[in-house]
Protein backbone atom coordinates (compact mmCIF):
# COMPACT_ATOMS: atom_id res chain seq x y z
CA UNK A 1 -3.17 3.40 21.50
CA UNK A 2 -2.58 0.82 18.77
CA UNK A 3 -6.45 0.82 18.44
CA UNK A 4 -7.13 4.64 17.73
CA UNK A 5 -3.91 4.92 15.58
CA UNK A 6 -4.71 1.88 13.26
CA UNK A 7 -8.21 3.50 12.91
CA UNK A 8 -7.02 6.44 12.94
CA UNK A 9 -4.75 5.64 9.86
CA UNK A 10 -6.84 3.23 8.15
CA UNK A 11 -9.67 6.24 7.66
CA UNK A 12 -7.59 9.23 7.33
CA UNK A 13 -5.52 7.54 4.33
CA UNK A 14 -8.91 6.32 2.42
CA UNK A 15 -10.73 9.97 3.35
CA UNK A 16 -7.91 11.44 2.20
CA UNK A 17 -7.67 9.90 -1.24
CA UNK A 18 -11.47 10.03 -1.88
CA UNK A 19 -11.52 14.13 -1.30
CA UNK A 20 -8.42 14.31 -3.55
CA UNK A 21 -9.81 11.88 -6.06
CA UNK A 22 -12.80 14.15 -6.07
CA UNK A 23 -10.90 17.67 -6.27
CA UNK A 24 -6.74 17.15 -7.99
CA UNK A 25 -6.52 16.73 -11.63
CA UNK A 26 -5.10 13.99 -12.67
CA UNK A 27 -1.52 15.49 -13.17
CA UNK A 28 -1.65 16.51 -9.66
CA UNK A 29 -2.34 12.74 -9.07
CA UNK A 30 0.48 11.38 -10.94
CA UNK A 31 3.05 13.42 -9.24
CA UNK A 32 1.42 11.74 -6.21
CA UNK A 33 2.53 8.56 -7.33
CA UNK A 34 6.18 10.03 -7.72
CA UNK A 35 6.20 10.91 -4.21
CA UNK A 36 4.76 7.77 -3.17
CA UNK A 37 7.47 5.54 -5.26
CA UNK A 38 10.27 7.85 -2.89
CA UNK A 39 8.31 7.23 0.24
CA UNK A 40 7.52 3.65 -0.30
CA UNK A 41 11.44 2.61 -1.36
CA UNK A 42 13.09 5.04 2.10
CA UNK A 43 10.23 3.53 4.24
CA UNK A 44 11.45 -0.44 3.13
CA UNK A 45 15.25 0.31 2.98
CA UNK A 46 15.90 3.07 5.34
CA UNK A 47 13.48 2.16 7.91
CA UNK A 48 11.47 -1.07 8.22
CA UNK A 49 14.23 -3.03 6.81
CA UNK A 50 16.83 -1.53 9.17
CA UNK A 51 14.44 -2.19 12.25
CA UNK A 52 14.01 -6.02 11.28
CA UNK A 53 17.57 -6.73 10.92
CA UNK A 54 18.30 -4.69 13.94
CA UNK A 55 15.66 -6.68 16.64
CA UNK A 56 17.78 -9.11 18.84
CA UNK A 57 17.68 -12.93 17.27
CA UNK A 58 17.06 -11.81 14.17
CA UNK A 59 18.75 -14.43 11.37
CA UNK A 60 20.10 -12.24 8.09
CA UNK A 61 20.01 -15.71 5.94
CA UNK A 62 16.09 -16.10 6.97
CA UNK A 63 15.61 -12.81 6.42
CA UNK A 64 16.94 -12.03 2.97
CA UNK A 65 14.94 -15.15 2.24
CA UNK A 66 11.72 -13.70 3.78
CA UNK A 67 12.14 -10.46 1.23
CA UNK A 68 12.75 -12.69 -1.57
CA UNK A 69 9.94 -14.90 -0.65
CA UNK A 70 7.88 -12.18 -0.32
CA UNK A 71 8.47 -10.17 -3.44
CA UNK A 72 8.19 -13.25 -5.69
CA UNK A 73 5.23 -14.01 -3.80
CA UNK A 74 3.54 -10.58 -4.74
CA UNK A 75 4.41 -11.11 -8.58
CA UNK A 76 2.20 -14.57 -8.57
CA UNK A 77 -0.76 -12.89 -6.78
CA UNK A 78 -0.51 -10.06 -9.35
CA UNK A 79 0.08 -12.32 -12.21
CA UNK A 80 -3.01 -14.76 -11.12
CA UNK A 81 -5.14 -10.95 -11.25
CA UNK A 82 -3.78 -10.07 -14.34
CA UNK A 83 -4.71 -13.20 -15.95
CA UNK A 84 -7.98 -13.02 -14.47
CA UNK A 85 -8.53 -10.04 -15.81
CA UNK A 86 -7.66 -10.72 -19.20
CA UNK A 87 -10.15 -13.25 -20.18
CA UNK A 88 -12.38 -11.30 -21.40
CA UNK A 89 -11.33 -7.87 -23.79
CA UNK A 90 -13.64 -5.71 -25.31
CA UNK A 91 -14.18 -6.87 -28.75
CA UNK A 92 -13.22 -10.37 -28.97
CA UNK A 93 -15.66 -11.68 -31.40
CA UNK A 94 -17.62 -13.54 -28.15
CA UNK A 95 -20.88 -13.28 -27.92
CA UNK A 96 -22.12 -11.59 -24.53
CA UNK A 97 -24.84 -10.85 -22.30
CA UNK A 98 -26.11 -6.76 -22.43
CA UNK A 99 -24.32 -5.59 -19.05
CA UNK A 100 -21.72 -8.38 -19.01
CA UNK A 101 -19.07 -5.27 -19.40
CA UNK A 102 -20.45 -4.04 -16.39
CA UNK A 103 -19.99 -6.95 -14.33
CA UNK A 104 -16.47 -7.88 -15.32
CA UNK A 105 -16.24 -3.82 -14.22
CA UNK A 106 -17.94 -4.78 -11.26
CA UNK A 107 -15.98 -7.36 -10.08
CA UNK A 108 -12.94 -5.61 -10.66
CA UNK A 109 -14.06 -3.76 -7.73
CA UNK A 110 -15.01 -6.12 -5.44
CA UNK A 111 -11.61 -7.60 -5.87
CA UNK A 112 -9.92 -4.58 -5.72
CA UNK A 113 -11.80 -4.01 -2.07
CA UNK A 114 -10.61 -8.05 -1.30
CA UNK A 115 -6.76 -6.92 -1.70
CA UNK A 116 -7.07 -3.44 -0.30
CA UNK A 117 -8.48 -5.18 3.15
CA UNK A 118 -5.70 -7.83 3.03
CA UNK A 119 -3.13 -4.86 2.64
CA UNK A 120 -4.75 -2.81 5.34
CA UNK A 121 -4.94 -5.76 7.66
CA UNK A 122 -0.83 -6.44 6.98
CA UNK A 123 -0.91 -3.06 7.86
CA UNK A 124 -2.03 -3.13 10.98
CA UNK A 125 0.37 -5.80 11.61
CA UNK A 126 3.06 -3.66 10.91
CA UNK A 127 2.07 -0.70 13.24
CA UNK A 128 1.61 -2.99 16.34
CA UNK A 129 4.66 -4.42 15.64
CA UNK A 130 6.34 -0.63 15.63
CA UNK A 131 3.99 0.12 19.23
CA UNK A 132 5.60 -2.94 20.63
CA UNK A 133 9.41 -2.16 19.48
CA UNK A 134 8.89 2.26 20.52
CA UNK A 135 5.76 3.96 20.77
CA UNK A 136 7.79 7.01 18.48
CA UNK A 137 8.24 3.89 15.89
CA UNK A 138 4.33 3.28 15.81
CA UNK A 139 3.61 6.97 15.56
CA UNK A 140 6.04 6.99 12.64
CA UNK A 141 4.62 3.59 10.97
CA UNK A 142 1.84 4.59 11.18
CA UNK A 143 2.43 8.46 9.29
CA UNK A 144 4.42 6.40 6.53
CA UNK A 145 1.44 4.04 6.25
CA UNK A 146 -0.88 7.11 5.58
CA UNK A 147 1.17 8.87 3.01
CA UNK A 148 1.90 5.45 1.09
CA UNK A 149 -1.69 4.21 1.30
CA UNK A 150 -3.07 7.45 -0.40
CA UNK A 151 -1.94 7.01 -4.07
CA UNK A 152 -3.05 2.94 -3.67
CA UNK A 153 -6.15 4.55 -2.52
CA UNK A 154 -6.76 6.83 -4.85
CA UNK A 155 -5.99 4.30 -7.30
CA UNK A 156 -8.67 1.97 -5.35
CA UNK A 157 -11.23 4.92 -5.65
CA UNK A 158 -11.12 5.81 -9.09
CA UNK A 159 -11.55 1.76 -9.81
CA UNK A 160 -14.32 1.56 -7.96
CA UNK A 161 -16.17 4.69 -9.40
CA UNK A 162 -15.52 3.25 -12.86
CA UNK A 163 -16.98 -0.33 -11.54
CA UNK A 164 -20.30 1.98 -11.46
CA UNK A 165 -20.04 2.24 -7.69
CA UNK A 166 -21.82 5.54 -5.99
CA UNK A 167 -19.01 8.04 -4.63
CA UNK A 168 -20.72 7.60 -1.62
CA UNK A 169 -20.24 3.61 -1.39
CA UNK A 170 -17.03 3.94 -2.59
CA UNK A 171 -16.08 5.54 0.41
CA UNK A 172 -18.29 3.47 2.70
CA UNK A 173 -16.42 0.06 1.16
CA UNK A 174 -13.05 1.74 1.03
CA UNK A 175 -13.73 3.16 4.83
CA UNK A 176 -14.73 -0.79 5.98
CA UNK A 177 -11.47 -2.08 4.52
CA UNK A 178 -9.60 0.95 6.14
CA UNK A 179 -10.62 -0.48 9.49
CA UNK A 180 -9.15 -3.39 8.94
CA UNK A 181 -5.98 -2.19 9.93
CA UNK A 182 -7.66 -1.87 13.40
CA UNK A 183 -8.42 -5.89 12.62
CA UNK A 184 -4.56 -6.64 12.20
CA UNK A 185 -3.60 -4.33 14.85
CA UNK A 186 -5.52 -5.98 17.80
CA UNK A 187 -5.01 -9.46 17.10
CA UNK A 188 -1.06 -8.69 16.30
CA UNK A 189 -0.46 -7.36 19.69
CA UNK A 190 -2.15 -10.19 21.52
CA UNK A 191 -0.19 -13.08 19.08
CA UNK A 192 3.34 -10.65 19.10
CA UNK A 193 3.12 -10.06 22.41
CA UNK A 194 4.00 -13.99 23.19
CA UNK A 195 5.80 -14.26 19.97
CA UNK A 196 8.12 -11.83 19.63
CA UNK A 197 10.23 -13.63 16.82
CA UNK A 198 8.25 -13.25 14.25
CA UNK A 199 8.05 -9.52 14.27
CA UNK A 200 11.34 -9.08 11.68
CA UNK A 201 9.59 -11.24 9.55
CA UNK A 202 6.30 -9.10 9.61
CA UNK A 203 8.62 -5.69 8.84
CA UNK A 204 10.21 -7.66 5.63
CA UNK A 205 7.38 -9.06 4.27
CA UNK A 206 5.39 -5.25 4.31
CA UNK A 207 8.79 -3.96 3.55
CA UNK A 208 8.62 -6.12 0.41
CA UNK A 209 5.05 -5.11 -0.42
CA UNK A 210 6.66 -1.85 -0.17
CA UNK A 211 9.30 -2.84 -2.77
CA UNK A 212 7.45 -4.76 -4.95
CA UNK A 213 4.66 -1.73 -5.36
CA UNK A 214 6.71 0.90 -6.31
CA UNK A 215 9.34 -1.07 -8.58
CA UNK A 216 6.44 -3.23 -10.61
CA UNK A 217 3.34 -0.65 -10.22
CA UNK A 218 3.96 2.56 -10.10
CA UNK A 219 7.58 3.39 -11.40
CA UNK A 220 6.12 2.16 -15.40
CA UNK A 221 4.08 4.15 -15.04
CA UNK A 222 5.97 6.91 -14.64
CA UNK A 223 8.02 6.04 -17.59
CA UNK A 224 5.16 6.11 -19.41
CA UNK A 225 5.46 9.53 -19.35
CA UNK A 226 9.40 10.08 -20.58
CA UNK A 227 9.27 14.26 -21.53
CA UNK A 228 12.28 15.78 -19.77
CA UNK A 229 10.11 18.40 -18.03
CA UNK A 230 8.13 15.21 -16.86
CA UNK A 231 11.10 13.16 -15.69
CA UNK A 232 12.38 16.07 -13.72
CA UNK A 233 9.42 16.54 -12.27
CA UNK A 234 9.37 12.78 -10.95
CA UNK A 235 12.78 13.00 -9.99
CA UNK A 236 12.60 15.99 -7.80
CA UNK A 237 9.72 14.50 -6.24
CA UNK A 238 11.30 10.77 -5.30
CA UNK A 239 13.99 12.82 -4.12
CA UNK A 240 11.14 15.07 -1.43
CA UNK A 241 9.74 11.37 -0.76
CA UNK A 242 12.84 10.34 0.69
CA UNK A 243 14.10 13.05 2.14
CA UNK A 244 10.60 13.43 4.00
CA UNK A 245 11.44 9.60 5.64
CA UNK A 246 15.18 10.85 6.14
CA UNK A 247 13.94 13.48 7.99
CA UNK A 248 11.13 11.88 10.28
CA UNK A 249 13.98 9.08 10.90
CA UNK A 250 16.43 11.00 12.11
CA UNK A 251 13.34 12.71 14.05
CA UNK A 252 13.32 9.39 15.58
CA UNK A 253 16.39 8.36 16.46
């Protein structure tokens, strides 16, 4: 079960973003991202957070460290990308190689593929932790995991088309780190299964990714955008993103 699902949501997330990536204008796409910033913040503090703090032996003090640990520890590995990137600009009176552009384009995919397959793996993680807790939790994990990975991989698509990748490898890549949730999954249910403990841990540190995401990423960019018809619009559609994890919650319980 944990097998097909983590497949199962590792492809349908990335085929899902590559057909929309193909067919939605890009307004359509941003109003994605307001959805996703709803989703992401009622999946970390109505759902996996709750569930962590709720599994027997659980310490709060550990935990609250865990989610501070883990948000700060999100900022570095974005600020040691950002910096990365920023070493070279367009312009900057250096001297370069013809197609040097192109490779720093270029790598910018490759590393975008490096995280993407980290985050699908910690996803994985996360849904055999849910299998092991209820198999109703994994199924609901894992629907969460879907609807908040297709914005990030939509995001990851576009990147790689403008890194002068093919659509077609584009979506073979993206599909390869998709299964890496299948990766995370197997090996978490065979390590979990004799180390139950650690579980709450798992749930805060993907509920900070969570966090982190939509409070650094994705909500300035949405200000970015600050006409009233505009900010309704985002509003109204945080508000569906919650209420859609309200819903399947209570579903749940």
């Amino acid at each position: 079960m944990i097998v097909l699902v983590t497949a199962g949501a590792g492809l349908a997330s990335v085929l899902a973003a590559a057909s929309l990536s193909l067919t939605l204008l890009a307004k359509i796409v941003n109003n994605m991202v307001s959805l996703s910033v709803g989703i992401l913040l009622a999946t970390a503090f109505l759902h996996s957070l709750p569930e962590a703090f709720e599994i027997p032996g659980a310490q709060t003090h550990y935990l609250f460290a865990t989610l501070l640990g883990g948000l700060l520890g999100f900022f570095l590995l974005e600020k040691i990308a950002l910096l990365r990137h920023s070493h070279h600009h367009e312009g900057d009176g250096h001297d370069h190689h013809h197609g040097h552009d192109k490779e720093e384009a270029g790598s910018s995919g490759w590393m975008i593929l490096v995280g993407d397959s980290i985050h699908n793996f910690v996803d994985g993680v996360l849904i055999a932790a849910a299998f092991m807790v209820d198999v109703q939790i994994g199924i609901f994990t894992a629907l969460a995991i879907i609807a908040h990975e297709i914005p990030q991989e939509i995001g990851d698509f576009i990147v790689l088309l403008n890194a002068g990748f093919s659509r077609a490898r584009a979506l073979l890549y993206n599909g390869i780190s998709g299964l890496m949730a299948v990766v995370g999954g197997v090996l978490a249910y065979y390590f979990l299964e004799r180390a139950t403990q650690v579980m709450p841990y798992l749930l805060v540190i993907a509920s900070s990714s969570f966090i982190y995401i939509a409070v650094s990423d994705l909500i300035p960019q949405m200000h970015r955008r600050p006409h009233w018809q505009e900010s309704l619009r985002q509003i109204a559609l945080i508000a569906i993103g919650v209420g859609i994890v309200v819903l399947l919650t209570d579903h749940n319980h």
